[in-house]
C-alpha atoms as a PDB file:
ATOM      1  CA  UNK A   1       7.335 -17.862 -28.183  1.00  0.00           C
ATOM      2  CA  UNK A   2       7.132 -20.931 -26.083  1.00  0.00           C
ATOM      3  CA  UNK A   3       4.749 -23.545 -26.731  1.00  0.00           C
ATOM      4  CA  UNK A   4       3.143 -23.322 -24.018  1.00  0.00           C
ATOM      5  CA  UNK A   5       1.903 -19.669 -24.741  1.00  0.00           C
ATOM      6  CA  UNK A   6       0.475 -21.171 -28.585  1.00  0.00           C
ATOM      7  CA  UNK A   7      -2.270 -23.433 -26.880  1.00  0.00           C
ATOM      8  CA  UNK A   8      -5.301 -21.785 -25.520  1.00  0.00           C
ATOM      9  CA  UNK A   9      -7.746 -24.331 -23.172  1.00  0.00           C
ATOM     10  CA  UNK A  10     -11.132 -23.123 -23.833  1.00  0.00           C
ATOM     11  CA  UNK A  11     -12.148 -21.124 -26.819  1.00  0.00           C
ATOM     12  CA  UNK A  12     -10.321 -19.214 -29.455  1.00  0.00           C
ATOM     13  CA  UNK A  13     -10.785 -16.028 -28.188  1.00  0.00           C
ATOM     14  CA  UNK A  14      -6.683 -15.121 -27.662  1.00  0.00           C
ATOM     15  CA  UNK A  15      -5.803 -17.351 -30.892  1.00  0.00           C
ATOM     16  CA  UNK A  16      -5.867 -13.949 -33.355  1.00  0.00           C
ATOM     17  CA  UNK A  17      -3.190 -11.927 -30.231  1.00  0.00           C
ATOM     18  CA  UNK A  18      -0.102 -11.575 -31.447  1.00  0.00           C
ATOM     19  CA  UNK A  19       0.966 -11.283 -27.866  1.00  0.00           C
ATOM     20  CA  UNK A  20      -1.011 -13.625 -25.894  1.00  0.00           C
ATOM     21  CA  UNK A  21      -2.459 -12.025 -22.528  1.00  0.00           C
ATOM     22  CA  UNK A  22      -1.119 -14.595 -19.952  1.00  0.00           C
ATOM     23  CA  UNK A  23       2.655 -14.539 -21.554  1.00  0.00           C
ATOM     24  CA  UNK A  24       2.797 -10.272 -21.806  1.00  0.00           C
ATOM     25  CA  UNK A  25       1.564 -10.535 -17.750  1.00  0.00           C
ATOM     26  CA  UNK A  26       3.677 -13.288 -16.619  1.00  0.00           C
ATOM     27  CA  UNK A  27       6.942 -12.058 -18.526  1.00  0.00           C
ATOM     28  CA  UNK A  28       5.984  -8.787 -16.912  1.00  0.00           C
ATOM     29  CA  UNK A  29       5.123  -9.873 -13.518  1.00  0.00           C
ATOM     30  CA  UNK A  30       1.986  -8.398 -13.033  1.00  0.00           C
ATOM     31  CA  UNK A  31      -0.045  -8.732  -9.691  1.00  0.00           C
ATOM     32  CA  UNK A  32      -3.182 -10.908  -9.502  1.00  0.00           C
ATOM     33  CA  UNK A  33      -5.354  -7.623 -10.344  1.00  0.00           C
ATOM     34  CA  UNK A  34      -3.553  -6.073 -12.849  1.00  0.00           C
ATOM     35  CA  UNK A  35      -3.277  -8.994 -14.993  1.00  0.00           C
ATOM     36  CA  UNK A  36      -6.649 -10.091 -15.020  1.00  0.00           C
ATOM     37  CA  UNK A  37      -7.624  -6.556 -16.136  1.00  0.00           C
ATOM     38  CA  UNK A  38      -5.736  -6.963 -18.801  1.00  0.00           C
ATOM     39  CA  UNK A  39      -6.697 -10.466 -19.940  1.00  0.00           C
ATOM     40  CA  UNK A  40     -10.392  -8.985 -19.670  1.00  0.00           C
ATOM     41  CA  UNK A  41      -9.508  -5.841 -21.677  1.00  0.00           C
ATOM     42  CA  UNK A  42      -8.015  -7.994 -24.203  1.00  0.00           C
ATOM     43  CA  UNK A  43     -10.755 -10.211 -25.047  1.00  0.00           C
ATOM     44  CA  UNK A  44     -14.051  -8.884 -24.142  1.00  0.00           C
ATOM     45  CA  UNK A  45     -14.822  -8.083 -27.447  1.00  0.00           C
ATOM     46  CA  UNK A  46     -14.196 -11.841 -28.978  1.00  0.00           C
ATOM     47  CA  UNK A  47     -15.926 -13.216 -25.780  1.00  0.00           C
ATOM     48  CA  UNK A  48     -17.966 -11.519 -22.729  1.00  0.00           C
ATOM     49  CA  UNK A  49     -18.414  -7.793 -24.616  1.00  0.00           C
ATOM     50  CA  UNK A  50     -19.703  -5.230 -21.714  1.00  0.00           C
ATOM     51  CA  UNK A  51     -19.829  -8.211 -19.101  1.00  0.00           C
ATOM     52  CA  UNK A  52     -15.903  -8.176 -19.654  1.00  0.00           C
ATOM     53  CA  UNK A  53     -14.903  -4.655 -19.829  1.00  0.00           C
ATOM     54  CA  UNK A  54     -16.591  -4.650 -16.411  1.00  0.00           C
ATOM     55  CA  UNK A  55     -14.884  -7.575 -14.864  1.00  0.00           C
ATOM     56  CA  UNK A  56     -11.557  -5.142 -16.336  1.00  0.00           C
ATOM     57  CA  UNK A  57     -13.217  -2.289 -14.480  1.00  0.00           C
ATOM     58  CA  UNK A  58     -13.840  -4.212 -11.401  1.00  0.00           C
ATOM     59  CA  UNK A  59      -9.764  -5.487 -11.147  1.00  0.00           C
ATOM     60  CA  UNK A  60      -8.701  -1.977 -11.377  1.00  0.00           C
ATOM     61  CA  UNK A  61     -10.633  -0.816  -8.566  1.00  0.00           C
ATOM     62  CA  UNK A  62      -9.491  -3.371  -6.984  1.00  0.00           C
ATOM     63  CA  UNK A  63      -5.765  -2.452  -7.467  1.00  0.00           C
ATOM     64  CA  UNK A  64      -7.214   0.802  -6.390  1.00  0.00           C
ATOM     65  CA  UNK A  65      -8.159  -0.267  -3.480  1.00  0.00           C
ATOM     66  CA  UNK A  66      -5.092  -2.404  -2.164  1.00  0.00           C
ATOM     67  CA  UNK A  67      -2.495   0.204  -3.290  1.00  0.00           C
ATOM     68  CA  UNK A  68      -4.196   3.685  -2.946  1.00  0.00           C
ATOM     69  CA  UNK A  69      -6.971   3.458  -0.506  1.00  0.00           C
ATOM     70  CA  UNK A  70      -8.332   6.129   1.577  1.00  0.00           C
ATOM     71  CA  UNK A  71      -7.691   3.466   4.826  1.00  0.00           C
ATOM     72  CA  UNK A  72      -3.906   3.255   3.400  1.00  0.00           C
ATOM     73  CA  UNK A  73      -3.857   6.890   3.589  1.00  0.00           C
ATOM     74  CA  UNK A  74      -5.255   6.658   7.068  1.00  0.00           C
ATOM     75  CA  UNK A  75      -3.025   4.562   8.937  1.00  0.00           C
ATOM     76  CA  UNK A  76      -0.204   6.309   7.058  1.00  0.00           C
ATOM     77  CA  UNK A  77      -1.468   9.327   8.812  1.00  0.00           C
ATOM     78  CA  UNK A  78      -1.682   7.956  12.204  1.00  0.00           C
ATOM     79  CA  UNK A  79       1.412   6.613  12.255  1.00  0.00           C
ATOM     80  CA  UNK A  80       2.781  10.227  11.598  1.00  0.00           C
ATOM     81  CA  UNK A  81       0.973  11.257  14.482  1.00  0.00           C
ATOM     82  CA  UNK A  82       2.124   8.748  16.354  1.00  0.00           C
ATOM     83  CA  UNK A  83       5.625   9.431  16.271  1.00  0.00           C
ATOM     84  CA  UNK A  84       5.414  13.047  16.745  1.00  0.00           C
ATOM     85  CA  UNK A  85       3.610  12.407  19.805  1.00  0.00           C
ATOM     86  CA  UNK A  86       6.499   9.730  20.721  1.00  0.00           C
ATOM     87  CA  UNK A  87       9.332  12.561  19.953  1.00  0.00           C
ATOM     88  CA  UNK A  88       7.122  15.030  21.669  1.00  0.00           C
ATOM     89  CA  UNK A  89       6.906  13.021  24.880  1.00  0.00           C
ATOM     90  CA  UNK A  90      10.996  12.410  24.843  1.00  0.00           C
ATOM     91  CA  UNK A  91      11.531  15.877  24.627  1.00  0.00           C
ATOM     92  CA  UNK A  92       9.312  16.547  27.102  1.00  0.00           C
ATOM     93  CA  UNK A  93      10.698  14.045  29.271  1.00  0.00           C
ATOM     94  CA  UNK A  94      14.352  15.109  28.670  1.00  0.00           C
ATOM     95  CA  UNK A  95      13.668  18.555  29.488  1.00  0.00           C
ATOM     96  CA  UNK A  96      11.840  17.326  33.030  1.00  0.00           C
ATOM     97  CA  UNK A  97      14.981  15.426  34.009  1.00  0.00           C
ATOM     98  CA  UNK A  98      16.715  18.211  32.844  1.00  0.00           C
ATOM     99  CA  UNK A  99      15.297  20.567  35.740  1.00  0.00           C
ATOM    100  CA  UNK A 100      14.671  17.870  38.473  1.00  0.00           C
ATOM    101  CA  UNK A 101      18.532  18.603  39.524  1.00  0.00           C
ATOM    102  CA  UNK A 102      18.150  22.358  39.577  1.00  0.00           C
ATOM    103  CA  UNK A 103      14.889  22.470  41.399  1.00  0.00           C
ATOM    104  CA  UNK A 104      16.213  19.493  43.731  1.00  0.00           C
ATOM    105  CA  UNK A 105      19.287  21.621  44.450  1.00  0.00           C
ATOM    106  CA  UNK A 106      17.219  25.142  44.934  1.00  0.00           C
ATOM    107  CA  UNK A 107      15.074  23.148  47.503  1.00  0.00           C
ATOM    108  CA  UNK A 108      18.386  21.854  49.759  1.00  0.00           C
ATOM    109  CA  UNK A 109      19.481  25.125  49.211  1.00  0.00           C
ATOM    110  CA  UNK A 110      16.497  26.570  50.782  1.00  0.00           C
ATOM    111  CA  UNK A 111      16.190  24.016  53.606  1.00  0.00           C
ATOM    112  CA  UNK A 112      19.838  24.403  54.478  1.00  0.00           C
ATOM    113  CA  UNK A 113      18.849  28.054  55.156  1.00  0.00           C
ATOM    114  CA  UNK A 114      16.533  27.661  57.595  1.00  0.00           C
ATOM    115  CA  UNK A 115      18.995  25.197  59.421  1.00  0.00           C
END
């Protein structure tokens, strides 16, 4: 363990870890969220008690929020839509230009009848 890791700035309260919180998230590269959930988990019983465990709580819904939120879900969904609509409007389109020379060529037809 680096040296770094063995000195704590304020309090004791990770001194008794064998893994220190801050070392286990930044080996592991945890997001902002996730890792101060954990360093909350960890010590809320040598320092904040229930004020901590709901400082934990409150990171995880956070990480909730920014990875699994209903508004994620949302836009996900409208972009879906979005290109079906897109696809449905080029098919659409194709099959129109598709005609257009049959119809145009009916219609001469027609008029070169009644010449």
């Amino acid at each position: 363990m680096s040296d770094v890791y063995k000195k704590q700035v304020g309090g004791s309260h990770y001194q008794s870890m064998i893994i220190q919180p801050s070392e286990f998230i930044n080996k592991n590269n945890l997001p902002f969220a996730e890792g101060n959930a954990i360093k909350y988990l960890c010590r809320h019983k040598q320092k904040g008690q229930k004020k901590d465990l709901e400082k934990a709580i409150h990171y995880c819904q956070m990480a909730i929020d920014r990875d699994y939120s209903e508004k994620k879900d949302f836009l996900e969904e409208a972009e879906k839509e979005k290109k079906e609509l897109e696809e449905s409007y080029k098919e659409s389109k194709r099959q129109t230009e598709e005609r257009k020379p049959k119809e145009w060529i009916k219609g001469y037809n027609k008029w070169k009848e009644t010449k």
